[in-house]
C-alpha atoms as a PDB file:
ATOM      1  CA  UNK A   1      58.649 -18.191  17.759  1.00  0.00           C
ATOM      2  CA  UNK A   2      61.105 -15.471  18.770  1.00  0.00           C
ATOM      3  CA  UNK A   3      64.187 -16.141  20.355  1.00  0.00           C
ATOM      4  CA  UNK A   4      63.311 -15.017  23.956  1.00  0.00           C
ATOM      5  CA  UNK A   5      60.155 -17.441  23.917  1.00  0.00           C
ATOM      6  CA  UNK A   6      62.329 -20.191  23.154  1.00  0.00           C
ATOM      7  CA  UNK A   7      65.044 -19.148  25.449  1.00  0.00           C
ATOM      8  CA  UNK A   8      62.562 -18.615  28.383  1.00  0.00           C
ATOM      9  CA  UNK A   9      60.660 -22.509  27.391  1.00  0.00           C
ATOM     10  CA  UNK A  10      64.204 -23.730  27.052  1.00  0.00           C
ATOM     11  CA  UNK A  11      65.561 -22.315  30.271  1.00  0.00           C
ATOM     12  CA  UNK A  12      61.893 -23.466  31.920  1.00  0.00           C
ATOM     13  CA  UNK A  13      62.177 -27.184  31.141  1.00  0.00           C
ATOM     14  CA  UNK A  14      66.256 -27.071  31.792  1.00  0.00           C
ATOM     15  CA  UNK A  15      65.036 -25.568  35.656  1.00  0.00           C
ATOM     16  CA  UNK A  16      62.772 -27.894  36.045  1.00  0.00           C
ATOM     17  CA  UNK A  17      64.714 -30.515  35.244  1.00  0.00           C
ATOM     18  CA  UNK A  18      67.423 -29.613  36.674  1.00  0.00           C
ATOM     19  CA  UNK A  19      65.290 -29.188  40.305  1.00  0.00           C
ATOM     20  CA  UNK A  20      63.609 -32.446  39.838  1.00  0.00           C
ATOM     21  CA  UNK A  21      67.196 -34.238  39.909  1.00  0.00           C
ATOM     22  CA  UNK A  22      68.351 -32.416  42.412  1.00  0.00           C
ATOM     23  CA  UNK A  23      65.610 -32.365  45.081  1.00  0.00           C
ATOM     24  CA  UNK A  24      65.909 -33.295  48.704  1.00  0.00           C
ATOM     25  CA  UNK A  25      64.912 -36.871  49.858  1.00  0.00           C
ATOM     26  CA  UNK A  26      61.894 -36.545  51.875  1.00  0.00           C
ATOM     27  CA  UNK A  27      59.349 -38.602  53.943  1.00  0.00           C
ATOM     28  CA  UNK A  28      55.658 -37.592  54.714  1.00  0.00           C
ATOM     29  CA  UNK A  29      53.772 -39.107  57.440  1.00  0.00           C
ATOM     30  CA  UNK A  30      50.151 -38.065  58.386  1.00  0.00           C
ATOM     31  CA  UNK A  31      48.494 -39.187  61.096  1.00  0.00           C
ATOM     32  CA  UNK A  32      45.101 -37.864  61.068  1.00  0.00           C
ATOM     33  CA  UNK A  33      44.999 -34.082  60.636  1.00  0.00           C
ATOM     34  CA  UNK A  34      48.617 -34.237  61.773  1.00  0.00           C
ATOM     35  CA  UNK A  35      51.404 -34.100  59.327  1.00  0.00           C
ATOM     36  CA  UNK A  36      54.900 -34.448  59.748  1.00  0.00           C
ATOM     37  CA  UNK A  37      57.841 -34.095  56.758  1.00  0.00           C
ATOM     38  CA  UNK A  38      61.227 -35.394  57.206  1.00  0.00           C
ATOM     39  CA  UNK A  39      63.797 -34.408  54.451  1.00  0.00           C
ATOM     40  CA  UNK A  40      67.580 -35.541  54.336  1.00  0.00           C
ATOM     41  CA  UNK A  41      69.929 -32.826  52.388  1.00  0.00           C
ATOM     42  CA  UNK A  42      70.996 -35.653  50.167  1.00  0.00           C
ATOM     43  CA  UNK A  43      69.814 -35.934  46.500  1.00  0.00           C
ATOM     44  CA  UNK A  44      67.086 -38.238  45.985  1.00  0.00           C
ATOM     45  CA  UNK A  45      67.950 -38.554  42.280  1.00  0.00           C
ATOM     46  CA  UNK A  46      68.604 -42.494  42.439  1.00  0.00           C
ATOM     47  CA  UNK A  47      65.709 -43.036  44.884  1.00  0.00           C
ATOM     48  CA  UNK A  48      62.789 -44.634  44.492  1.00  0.00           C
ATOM     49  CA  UNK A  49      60.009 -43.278  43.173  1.00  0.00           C
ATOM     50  CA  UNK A  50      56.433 -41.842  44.788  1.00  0.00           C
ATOM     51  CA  UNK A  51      54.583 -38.670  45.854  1.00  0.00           C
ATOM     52  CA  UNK A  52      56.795 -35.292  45.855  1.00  0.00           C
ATOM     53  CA  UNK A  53      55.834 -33.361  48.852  1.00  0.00           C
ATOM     54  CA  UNK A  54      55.316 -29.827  49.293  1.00  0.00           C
ATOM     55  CA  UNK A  55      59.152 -29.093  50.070  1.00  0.00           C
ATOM     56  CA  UNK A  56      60.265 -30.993  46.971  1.00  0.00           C
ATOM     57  CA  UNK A  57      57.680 -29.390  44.520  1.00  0.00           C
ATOM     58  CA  UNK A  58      58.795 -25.886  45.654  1.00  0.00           C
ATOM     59  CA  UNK A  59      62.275 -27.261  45.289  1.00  0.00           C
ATOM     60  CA  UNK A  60      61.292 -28.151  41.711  1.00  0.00           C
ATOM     61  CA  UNK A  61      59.181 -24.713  41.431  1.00  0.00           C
ATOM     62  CA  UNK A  62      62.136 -22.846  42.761  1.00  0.00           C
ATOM     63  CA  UNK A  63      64.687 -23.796  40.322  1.00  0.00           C
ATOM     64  CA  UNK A  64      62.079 -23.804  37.323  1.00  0.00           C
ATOM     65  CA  UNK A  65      61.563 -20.210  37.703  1.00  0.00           C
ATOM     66  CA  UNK A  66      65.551 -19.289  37.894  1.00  0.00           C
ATOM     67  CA  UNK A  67      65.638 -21.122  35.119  1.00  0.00           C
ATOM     68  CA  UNK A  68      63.503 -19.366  32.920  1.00  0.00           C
ATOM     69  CA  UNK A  69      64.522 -16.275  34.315  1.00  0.00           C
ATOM     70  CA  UNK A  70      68.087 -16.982  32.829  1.00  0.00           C
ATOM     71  CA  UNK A  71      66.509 -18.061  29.541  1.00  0.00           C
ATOM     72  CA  UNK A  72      64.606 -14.849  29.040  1.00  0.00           C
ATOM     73  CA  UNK A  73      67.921 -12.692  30.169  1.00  0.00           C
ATOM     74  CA  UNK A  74      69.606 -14.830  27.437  1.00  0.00           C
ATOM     75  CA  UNK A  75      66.997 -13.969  24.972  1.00  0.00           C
ATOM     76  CA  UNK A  76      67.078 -10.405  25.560  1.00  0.00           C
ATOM     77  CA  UNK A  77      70.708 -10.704  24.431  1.00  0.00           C
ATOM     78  CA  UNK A  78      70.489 -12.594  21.894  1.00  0.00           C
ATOM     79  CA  UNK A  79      67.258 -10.108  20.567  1.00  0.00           C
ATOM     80  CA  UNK A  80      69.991  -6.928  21.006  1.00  0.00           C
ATOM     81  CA  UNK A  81      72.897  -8.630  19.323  1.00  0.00           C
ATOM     82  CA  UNK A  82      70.881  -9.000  16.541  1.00  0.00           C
ATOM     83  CA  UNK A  83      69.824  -5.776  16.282  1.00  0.00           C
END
């Protein structure tokens, strides 16, 4: 595996982790076809567990993606320093 693969998995699973800790506290109530979220800016990394909504999984998604991004910039440096 070259170093940009690793760098982007790397930077992946740091994002995602990093999103999952750091998500907004949020509440979900449905009522029939009606649904209604409720989030709090706080970080929900000490709360309790249960579903992630839609808000928190983009939250998660969000910072996954940066994440990589960064890894794969790193590994295109790392690639050119090399060379």
């Amino acid at each position: 595996m070259n170093a940009k693969t690793m760098l982007l998995l790397v930077g992946l699973v740091a994002g995602g982790l990093v999103g999952y800790l750091t998500r907004p506290q949020a509440a979900e109530i449905k009522i029939g076809p009606l649904s209604v979220e409720i989030q709090d800016n706080k970080s929900s990394a000490g709360a309790g567990g249960g579903d992630l909504t839609s808000g928190q999984v983009q939250h998660i998604g969000l910072y996954a993606v940066i994440g990589a991004v960064l890894g794969l910039g790193a590994g295109f440096v790392a690639d050119r320093r090399r060379g």
